[in-house]
Protein backbone atom coordinates (compact mmCIF):
# COMPACT_ATOMS: atom_id res chain seq x y z
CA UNK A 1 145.10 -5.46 -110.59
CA UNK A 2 146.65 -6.54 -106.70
CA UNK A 3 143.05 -6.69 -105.95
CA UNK A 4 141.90 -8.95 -108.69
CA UNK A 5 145.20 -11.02 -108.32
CA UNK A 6 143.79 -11.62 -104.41
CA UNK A 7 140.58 -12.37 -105.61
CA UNK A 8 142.06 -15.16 -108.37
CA UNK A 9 144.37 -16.59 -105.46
CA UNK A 10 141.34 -16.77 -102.76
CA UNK A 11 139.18 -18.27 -105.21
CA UNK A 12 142.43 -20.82 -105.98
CA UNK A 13 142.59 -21.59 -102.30
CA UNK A 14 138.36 -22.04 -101.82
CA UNK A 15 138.28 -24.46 -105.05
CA UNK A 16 141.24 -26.46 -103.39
CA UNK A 17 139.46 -26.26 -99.94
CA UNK A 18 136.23 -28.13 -101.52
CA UNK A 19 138.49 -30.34 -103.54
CA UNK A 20 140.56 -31.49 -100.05
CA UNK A 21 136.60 -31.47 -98.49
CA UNK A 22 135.06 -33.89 -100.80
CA UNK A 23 138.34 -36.38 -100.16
CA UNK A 24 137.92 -35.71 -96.14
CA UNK A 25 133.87 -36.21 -96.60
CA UNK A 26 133.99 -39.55 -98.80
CA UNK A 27 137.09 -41.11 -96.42
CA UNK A 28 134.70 -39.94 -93.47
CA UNK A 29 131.52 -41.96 -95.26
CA UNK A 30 133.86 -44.86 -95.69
CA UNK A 31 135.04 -45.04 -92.04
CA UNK A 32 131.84 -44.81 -90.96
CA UNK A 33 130.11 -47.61 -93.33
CA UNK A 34 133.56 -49.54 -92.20
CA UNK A 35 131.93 -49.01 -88.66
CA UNK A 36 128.64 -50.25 -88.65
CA UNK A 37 130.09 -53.37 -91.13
CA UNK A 38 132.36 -53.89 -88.09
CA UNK A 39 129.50 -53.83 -86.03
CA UNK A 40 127.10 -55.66 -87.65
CA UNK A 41 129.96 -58.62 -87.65
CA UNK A 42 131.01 -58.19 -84.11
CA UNK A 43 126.91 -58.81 -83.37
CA UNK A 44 126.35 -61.39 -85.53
CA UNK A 45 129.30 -63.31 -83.82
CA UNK A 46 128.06 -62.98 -80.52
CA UNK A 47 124.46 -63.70 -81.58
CA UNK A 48 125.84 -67.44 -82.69
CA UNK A 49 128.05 -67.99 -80.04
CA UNK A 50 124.84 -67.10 -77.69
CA UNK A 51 122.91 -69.54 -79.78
CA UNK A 52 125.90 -72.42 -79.23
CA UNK A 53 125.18 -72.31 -75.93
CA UNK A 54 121.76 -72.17 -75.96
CA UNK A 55 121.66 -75.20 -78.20
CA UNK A 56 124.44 -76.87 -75.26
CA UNK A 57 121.74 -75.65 -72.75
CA UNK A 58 119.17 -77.48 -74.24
CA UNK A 59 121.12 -80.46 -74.79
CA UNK A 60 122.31 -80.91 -71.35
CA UNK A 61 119.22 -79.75 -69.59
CA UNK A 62 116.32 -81.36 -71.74
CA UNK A 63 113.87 -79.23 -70.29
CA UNK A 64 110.31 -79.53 -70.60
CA UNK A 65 111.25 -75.64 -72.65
CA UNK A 66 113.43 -77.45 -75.36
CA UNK A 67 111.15 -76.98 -78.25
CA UNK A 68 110.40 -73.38 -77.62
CA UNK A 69 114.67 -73.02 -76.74
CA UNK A 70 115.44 -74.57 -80.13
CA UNK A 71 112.31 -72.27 -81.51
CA UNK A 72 114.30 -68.93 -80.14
CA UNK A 73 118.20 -70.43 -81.25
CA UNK A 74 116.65 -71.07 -84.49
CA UNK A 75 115.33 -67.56 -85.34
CA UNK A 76 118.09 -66.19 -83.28
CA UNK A 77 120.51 -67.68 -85.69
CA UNK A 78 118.35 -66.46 -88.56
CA UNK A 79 119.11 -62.70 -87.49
CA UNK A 80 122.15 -63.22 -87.11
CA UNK A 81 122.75 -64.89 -90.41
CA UNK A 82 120.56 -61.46 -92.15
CA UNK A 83 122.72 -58.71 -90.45
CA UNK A 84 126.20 -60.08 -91.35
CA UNK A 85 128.12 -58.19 -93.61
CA UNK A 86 130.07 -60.67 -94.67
CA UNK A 87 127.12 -63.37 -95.74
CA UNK A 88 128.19 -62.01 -99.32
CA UNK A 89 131.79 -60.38 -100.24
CA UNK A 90 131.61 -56.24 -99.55
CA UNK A 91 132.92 -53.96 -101.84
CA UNK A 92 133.53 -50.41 -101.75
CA UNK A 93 130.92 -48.42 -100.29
CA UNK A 94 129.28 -46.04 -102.86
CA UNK A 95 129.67 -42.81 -101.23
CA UNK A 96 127.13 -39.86 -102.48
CA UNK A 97 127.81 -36.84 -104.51
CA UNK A 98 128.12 -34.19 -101.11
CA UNK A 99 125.63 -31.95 -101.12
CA UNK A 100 126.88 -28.09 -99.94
CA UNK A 101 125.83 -28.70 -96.48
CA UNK A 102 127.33 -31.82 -96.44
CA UNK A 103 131.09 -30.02 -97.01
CA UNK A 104 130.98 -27.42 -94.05
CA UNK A 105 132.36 -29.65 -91.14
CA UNK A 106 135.07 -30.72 -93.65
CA UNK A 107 136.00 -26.86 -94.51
CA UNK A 108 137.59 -25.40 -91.86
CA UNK A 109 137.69 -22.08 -91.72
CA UNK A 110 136.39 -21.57 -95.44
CA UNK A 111 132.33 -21.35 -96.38
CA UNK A 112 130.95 -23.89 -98.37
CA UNK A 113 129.39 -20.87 -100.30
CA UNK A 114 132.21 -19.41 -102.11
CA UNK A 115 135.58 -18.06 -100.95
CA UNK A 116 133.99 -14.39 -100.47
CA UNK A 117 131.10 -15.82 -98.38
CA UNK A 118 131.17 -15.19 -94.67
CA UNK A 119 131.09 -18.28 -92.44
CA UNK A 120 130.53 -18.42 -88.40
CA UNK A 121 130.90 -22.48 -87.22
């Protein structure tokens, strides 16, 4: 009876281990689409203001280069325009159903196996 009561309380403890791992995996995919939104912005912003002064360049230099200048500011602003996140409103990523594998470097100490499964990091 102790020994099934241990076994009832260890599987208790595994099935609240995943539960906490699937919170700590889909805040982790959040942060890290956060990220690369972040830096997708940060790019795009620099990309224009590199194109602003390109364009000033070209302006105050009229170069014998200007059309192929404006040629380069043009796509340059293009790209810029395609990687920003916030051309449209984001929403909450869609994070993925975790797959097993995906759960052991949010399980400490406990196997993404079962609660009886051994488990070397």
């Amino acid at each position: 009876i102790e020994r099934e009561r241990a076994q009832q309380e260890r599987q208790a403890r595994w099935e609240r281990a995943q539960e906490v791992a699937r919170e700590r995996y889909t805040e982790h995919a959040r942060a890290l689409a956060l990220h690369d939104q972040v830096d997708r912005w940060e790019l795009a912003t620099r990309l224009r203001r590199y194109c602003d002064a390109l364009d000033a360049l070209v302006t105050e230099t009229r170069s014998s280069d200007e059309p192929s200048t404006r040629e380069w500011s043009i796509w340059a602003r293009s790209y810029a325009e395609s990687i920003d996140p916030l051309r449209v409103p984001p929403a909450m990523p869609t994070v993925r159903e975790p797959k097993t594998e995906d759960l052991k470097t949010f399980l400490d100490e406990w196997s993404p196996y079962g609660p009886e499964a051994s488990w070397q990091l």
